[in-house]
Protein backbone atom coordinates (compact mmCIF):
# COMPACT_ATOMS: atom_id res chain seq x y z
CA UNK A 1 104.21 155.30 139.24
CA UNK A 2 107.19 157.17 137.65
CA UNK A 3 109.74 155.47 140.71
CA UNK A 4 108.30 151.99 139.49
CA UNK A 5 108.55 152.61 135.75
CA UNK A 6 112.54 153.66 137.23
CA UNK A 7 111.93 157.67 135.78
CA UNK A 8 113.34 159.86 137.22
CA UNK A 9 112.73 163.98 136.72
CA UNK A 10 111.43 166.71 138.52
CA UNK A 11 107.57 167.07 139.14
CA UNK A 12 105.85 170.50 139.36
CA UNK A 13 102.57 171.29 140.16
CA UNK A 14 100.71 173.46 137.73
CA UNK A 15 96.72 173.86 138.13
CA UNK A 16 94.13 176.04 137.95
CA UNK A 17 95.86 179.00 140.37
CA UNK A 18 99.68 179.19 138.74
CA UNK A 19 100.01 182.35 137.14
CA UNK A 20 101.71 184.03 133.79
CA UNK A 21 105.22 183.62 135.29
CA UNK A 22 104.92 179.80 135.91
CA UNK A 23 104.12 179.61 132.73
CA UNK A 24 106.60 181.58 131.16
CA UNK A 25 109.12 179.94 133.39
CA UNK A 26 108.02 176.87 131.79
CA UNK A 27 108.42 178.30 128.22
CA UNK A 28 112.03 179.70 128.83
CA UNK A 29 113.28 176.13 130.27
CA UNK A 30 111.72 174.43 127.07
CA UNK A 31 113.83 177.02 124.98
CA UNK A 32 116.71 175.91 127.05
CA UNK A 33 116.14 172.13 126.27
CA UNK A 34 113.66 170.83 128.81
CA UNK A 35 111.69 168.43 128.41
CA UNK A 36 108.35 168.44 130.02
CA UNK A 37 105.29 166.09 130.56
CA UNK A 38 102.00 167.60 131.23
CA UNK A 39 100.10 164.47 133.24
CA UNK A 40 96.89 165.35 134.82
CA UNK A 41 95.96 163.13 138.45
CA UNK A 42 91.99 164.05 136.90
CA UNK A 43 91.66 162.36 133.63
CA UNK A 44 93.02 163.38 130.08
CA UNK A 45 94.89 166.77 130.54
CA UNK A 46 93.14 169.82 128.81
CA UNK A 47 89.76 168.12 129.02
CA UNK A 48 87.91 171.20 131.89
CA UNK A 49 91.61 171.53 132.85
CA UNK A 50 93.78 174.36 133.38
CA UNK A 51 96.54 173.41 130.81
CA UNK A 52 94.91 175.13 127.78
CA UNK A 53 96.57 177.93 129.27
CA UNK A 54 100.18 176.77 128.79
CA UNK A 55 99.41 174.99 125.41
CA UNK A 56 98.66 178.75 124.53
CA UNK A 57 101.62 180.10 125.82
CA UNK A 58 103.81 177.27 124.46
CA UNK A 59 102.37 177.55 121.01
CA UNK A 60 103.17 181.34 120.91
CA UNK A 61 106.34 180.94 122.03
CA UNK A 62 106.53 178.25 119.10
CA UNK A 63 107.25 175.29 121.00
CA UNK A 64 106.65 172.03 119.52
CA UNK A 65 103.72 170.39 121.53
CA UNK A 66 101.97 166.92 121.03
CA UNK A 67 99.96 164.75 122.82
CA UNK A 68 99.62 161.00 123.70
CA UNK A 69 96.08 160.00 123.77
CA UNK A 70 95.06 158.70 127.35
CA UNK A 71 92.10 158.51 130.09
CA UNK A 72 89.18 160.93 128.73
CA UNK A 73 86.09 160.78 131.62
CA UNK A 74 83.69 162.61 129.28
CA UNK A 75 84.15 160.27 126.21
CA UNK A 76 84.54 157.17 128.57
CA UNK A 77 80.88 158.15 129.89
CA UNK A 78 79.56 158.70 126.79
CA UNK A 79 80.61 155.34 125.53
CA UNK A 80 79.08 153.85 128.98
CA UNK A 81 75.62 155.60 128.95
CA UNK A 82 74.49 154.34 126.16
CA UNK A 83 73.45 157.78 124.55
CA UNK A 84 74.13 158.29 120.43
CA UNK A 85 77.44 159.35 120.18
CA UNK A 86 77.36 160.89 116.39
CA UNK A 87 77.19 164.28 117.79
CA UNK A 88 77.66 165.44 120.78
CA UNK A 89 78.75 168.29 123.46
CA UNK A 90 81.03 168.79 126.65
CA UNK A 91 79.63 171.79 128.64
CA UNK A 92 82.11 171.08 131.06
CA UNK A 93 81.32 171.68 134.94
CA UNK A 94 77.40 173.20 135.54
CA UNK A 95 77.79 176.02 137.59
CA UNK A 96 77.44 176.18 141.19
CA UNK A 97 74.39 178.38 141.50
CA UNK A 98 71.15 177.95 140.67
CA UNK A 99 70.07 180.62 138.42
CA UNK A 100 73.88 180.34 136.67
CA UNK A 101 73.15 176.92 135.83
CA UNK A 102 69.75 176.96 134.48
CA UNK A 103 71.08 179.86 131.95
CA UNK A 104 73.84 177.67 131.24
CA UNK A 105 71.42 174.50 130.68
CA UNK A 106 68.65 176.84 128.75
CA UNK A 107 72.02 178.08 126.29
CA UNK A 108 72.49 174.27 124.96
CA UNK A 109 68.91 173.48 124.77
CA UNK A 110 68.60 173.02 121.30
CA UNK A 111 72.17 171.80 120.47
CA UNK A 112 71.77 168.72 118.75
CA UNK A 113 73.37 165.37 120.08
CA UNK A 114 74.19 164.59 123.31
CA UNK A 115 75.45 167.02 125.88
CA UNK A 116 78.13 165.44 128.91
CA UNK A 117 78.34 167.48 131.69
CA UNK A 118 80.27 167.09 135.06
CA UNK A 119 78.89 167.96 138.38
CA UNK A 120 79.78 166.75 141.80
CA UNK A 121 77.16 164.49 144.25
CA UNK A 122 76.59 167.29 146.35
CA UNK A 123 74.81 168.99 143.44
CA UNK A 124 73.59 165.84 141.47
CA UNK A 125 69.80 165.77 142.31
CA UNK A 126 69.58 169.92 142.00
CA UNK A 127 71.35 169.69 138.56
CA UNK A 128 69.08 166.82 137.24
CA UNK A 129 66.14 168.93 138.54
CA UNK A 130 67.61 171.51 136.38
CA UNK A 131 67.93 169.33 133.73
CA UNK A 132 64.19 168.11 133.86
CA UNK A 133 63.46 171.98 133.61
CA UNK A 134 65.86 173.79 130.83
CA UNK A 135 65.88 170.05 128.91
CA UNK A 136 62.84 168.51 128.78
CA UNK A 137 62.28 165.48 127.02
CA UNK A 138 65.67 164.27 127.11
CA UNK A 139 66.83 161.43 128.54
CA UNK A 140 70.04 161.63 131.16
CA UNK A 141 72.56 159.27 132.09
CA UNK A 142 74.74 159.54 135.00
CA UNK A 143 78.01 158.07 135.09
CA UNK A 144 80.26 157.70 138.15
CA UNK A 145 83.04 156.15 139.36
CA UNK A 146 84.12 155.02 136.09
CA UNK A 147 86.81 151.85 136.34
CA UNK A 148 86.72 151.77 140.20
CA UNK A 149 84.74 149.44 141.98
CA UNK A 150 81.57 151.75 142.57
CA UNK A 151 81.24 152.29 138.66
CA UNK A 152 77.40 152.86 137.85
CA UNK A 153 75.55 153.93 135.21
CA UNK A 154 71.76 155.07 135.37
CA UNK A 155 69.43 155.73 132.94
CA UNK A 156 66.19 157.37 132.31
CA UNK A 157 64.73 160.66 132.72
CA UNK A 158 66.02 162.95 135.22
CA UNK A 159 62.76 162.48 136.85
CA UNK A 160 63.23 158.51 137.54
CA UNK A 161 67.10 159.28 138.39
CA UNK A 162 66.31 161.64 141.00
CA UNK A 163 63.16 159.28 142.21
CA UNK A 164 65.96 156.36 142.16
CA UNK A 165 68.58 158.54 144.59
CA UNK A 166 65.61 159.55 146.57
CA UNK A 167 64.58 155.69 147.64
CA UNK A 168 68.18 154.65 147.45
CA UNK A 169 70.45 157.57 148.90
CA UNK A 170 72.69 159.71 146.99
CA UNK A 171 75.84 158.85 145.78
CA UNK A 172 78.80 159.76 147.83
């Protein structure tokens, strides 16, 4: 994408397992007159991304930091699932194990609005399961694939979601 748009610079990886000294690295090369881009291949940058971490770093160091607005999967599947969007919650990714995530689940129970959550396929019908449990009552949308050509978008109670994937398959 950059060779198209003809720009040229240097690309870097930075996720979830560079350390302290990338990060200062970073921050001294800004103080020298760098100019860096922090583009995530996942969605909006910051948004259950590592690059909190350097935003922290880089506003202690006093760098000037800003942001242009761009692809945000939580809000996109908010706006998609058809759930009231006055108030609402990212919880981010459930956690892996079973007990973890029905603590997690059972800690936003009563938070008003809607919550968005991510979790992978592998997990989906487990998670809504969980969801029917710790959040009764509520209804659930689950979003996928959003702007590719397997976007869907299903509705109901966790029960009639998982009932759904059960006749139909899971997603992949």
């Amino acid at each position: 994408l950059l060779s198209y748009y003809g720009i040229d610079g240097r690309l870097e990886a930075y996720h979830d397992h560079s350390d302290a000294a990338k990060r200062s690295s970073i921050v001294k090369r800004i103080h020298e007159g760098v100019k860096f881009a922090l583009i995530s291949d996942a969605g909006m940058p910051m948004i259950s991304d590592p690059g909190y971490k350097l935003i922290c770093d880089l506003n202690e160091a006093g760098c000037y930091v800003t942001t242009i607005a761009g692809a945000n999967a939580p809000l996109a599947a908010l706006q998609l699932s058809g759930m009231p969007s006055d108030a609402f919650s990212f919880i981010g990714f459930l956690p892996h194990k079973k007990g973890a995530r029905q603590a997690h689940l059972n800690a936003w129970a009563l938070a008003p609005g809607s919550l968005i959550a991510f979790e992978s396929a592998t997990r989906l019908k487990a998670s809504l399961g969980d969801i029917d449990k710790g959040l009764s009552g509520r209804k659930v949308a689950v979003v996928r694939e959003i702007s590719k050509k397997f976007e869907e978008v299903r509705r109901g109670f966790p029960a009639e979601i998982i009932a759904h994937y059960d006749a139909e398959g899971m997603p992949k």
